[in-house]
Protein backbone atom coordinates (compact mmCIF):
# COMPACT_ATOMS: atom_id res chain seq x y z
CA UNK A 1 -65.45 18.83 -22.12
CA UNK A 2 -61.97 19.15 -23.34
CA UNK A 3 -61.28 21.12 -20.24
CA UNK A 4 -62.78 17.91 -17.76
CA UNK A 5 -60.71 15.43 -20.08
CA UNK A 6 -57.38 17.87 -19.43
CA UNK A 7 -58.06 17.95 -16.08
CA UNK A 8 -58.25 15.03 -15.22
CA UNK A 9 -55.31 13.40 -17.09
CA UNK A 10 -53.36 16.08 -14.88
CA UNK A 11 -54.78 14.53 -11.81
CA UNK A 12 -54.24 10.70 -13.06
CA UNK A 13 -50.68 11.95 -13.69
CA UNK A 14 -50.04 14.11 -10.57
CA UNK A 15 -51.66 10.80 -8.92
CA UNK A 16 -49.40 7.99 -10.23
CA UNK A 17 -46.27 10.44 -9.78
CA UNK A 18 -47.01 10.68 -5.94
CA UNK A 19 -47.76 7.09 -5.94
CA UNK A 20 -43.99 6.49 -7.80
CA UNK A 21 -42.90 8.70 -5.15
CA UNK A 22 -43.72 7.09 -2.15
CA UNK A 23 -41.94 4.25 -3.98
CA UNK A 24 -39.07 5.42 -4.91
CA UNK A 25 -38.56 6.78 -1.33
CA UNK A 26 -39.12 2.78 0.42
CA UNK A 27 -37.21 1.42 -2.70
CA UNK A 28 -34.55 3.52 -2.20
CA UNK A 29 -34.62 3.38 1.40
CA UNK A 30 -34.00 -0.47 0.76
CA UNK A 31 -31.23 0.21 -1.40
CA UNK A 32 -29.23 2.28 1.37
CA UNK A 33 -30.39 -1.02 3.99
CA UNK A 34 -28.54 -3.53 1.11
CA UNK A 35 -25.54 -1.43 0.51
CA UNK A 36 -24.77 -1.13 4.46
CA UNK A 37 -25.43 -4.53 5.16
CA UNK A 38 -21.86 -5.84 6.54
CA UNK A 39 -22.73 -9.67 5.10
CA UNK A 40 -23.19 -8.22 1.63
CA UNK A 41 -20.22 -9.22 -0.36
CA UNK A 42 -18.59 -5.90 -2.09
CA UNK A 43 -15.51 -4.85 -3.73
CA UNK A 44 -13.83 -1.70 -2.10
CA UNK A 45 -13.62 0.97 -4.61
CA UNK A 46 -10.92 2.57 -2.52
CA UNK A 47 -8.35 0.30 -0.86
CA UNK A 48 -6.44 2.83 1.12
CA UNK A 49 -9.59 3.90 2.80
CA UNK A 50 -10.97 0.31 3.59
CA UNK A 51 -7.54 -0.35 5.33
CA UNK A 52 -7.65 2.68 7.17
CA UNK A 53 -11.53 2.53 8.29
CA UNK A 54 -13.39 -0.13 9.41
CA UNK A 55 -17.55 0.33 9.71
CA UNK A 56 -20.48 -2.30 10.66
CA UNK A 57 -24.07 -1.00 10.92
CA UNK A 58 -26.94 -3.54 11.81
CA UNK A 59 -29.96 -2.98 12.92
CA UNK A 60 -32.16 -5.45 15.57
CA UNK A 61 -33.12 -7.83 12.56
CA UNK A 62 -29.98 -8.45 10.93
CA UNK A 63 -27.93 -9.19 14.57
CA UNK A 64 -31.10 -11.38 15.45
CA UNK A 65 -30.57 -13.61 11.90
CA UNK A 66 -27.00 -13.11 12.29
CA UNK A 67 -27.21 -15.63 15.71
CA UNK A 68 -27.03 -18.51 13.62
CA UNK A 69 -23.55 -18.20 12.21
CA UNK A 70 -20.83 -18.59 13.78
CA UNK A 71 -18.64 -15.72 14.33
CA UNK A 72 -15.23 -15.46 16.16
CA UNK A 73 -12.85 -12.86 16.89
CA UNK A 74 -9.20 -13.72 15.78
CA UNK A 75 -6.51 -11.35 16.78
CA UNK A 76 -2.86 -11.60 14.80
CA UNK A 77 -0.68 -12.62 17.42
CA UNK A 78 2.81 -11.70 15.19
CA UNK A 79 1.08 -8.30 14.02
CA UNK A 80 0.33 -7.42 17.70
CA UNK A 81 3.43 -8.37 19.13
CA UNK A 82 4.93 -6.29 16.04
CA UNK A 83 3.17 -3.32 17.38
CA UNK A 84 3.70 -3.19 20.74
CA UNK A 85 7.43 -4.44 20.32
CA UNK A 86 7.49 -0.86 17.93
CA UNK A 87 5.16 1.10 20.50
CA UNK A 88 7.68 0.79 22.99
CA UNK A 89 10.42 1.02 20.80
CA UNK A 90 9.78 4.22 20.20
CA UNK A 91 9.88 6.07 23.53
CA UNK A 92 13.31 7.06 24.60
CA UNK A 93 15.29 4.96 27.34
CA UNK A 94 14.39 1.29 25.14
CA UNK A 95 17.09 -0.31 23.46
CA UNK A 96 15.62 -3.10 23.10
CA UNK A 97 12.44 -5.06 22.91
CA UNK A 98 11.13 -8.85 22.28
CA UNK A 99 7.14 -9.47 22.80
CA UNK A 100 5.82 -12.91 22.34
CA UNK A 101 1.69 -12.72 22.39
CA UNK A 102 0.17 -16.28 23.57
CA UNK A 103 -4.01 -16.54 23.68
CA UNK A 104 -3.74 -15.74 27.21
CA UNK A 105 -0.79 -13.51 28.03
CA UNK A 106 1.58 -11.15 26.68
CA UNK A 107 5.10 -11.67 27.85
CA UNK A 108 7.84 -8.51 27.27
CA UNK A 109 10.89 -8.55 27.80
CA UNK A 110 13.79 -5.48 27.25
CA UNK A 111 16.41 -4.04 27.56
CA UNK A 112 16.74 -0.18 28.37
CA UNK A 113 19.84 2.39 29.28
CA UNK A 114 20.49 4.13 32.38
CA UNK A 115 18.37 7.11 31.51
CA UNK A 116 15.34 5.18 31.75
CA UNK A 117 14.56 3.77 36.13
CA UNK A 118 13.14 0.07 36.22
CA UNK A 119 9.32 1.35 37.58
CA UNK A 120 9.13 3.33 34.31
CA UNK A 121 10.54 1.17 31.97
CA UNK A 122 7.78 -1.16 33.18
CA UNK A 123 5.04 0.72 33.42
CA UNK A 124 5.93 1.83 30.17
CA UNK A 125 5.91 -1.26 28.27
CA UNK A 126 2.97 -2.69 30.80
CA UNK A 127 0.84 0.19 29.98
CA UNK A 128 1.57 0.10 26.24
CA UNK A 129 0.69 -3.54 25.66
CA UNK A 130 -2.51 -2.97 28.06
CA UNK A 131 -3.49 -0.62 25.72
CA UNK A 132 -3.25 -2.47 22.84
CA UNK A 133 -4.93 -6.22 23.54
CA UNK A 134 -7.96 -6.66 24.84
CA UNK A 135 -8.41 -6.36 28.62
CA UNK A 136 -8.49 -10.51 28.94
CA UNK A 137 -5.15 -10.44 27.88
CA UNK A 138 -2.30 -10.88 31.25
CA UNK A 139 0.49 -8.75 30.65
CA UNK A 140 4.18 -9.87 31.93
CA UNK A 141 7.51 -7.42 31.39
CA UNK A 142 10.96 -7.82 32.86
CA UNK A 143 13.92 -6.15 32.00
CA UNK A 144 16.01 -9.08 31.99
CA UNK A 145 17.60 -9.48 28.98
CA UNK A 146 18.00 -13.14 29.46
CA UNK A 147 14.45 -13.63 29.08
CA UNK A 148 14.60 -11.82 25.52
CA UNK A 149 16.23 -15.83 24.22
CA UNK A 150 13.80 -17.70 26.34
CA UNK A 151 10.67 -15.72 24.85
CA UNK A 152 12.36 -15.97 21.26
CA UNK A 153 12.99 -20.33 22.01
CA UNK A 154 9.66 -20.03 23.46
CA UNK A 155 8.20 -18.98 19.81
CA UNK A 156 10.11 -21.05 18.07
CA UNK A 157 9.02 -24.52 20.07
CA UNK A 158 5.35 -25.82 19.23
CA UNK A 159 2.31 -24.92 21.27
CA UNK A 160 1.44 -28.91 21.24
CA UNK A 161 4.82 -29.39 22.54
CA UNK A 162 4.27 -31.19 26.20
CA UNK A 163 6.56 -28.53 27.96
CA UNK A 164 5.09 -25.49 26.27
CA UNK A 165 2.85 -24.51 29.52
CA UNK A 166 5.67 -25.39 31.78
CA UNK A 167 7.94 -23.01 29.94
CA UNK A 168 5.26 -19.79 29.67
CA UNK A 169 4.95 -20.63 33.65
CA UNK A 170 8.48 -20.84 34.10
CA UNK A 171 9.13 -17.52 32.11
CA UNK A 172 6.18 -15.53 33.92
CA UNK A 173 7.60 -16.37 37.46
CA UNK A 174 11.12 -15.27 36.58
CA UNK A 175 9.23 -11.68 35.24
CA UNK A 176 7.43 -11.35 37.95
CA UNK A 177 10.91 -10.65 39.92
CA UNK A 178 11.19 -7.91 37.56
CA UNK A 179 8.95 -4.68 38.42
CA UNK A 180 5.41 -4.90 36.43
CA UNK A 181 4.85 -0.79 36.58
CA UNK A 182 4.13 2.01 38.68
CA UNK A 183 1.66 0.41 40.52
CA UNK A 184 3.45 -3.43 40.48
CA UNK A 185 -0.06 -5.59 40.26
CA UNK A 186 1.35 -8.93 39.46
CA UNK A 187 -0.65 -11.30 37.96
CA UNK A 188 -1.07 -15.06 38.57
């Protein structure tokens, strides 16, 4: 009798640990799904990796419930005309480089030595702010140094100012005598 009552505690036991089990696997299964979840507010533990990476996972129920807020893209203008303004900076033949990034275009203007030939100094700083925006973005370069105060006044006015749009048009038809690159598609 003692041997029945032994054997089947075991069971119960062996029993309710599989059942705990199975649990522990879906509970913990949920516990990976919360700690991924993008909307979840958290605290980086390690600052100079969350500057470094950048990670979203969803799955089809989250981006379906996710529809209902509203969620925009903004892009840095200063930071990404920093960039590019360094990017080309840094290739030999550049002496010289202003950027001004609008919502619609990117406007560069330079100035490079004698080492450098026009078609290369374009395609060069063309290629390098292509590569950086997002493909929306129109991308103007001249190596007219003239242009390098108009872009910089250009900044410095206010978008709401009434001669804002004449100016960017003004500006992109005087690059445009400049060469654009290698392969010279001119835009607008």
């Amino acid at each position: 009798m003692k041997w029945k009552v032994f054997l089947s505690s075991v069971l119960s036991l062996a029993i309710v640990a599989g059942c705990n089990g199975g649990n522990n696997a879906t509970s913990e299964q949920e516990q990976i799904s919360d700690e991924l979840d993008p909307t979840r507010e958290h605290t980086p533990t390690d600052q100079e990796t969350d500057n470094k990476l950048g990670y979203v996972r969803y799955d089809k129920d989250q981006l379906n419930s996710d529809t209902e807020r509203n969620h925009s893209v903004r892009i840095d203008r200063t930071r990404m005309a920093d960039m590019i303004t360094r990017l080309i900076l840094r290739n030999e033949g550049f002496d010289e480089v202003a950027t001004l990034v609008t919502d619609e275009e990117v406007l560069i203007a330079y100035q490079k030595n004698d080492n450098l030939d026009d078609r290369t100094a374009a395609d060069i700083a063309s290629k390098t702010a292509k590569s950086t925006m997002p493909g929306f973005f129109d991308v103007y370069v001249s190596d007219n140094g003239t242009l390098m105060n108009d872009i910089q006044s250009l900044h410095n006015s206010s978008a709401t100012n009434k001669n804002y749009d004449n100016t960017i048009e003004q500006i992109i038809n005087e690059m445009n005598k400049s060469p654009q690159g290698r392969d010279d598609n001119k835009q607008k």
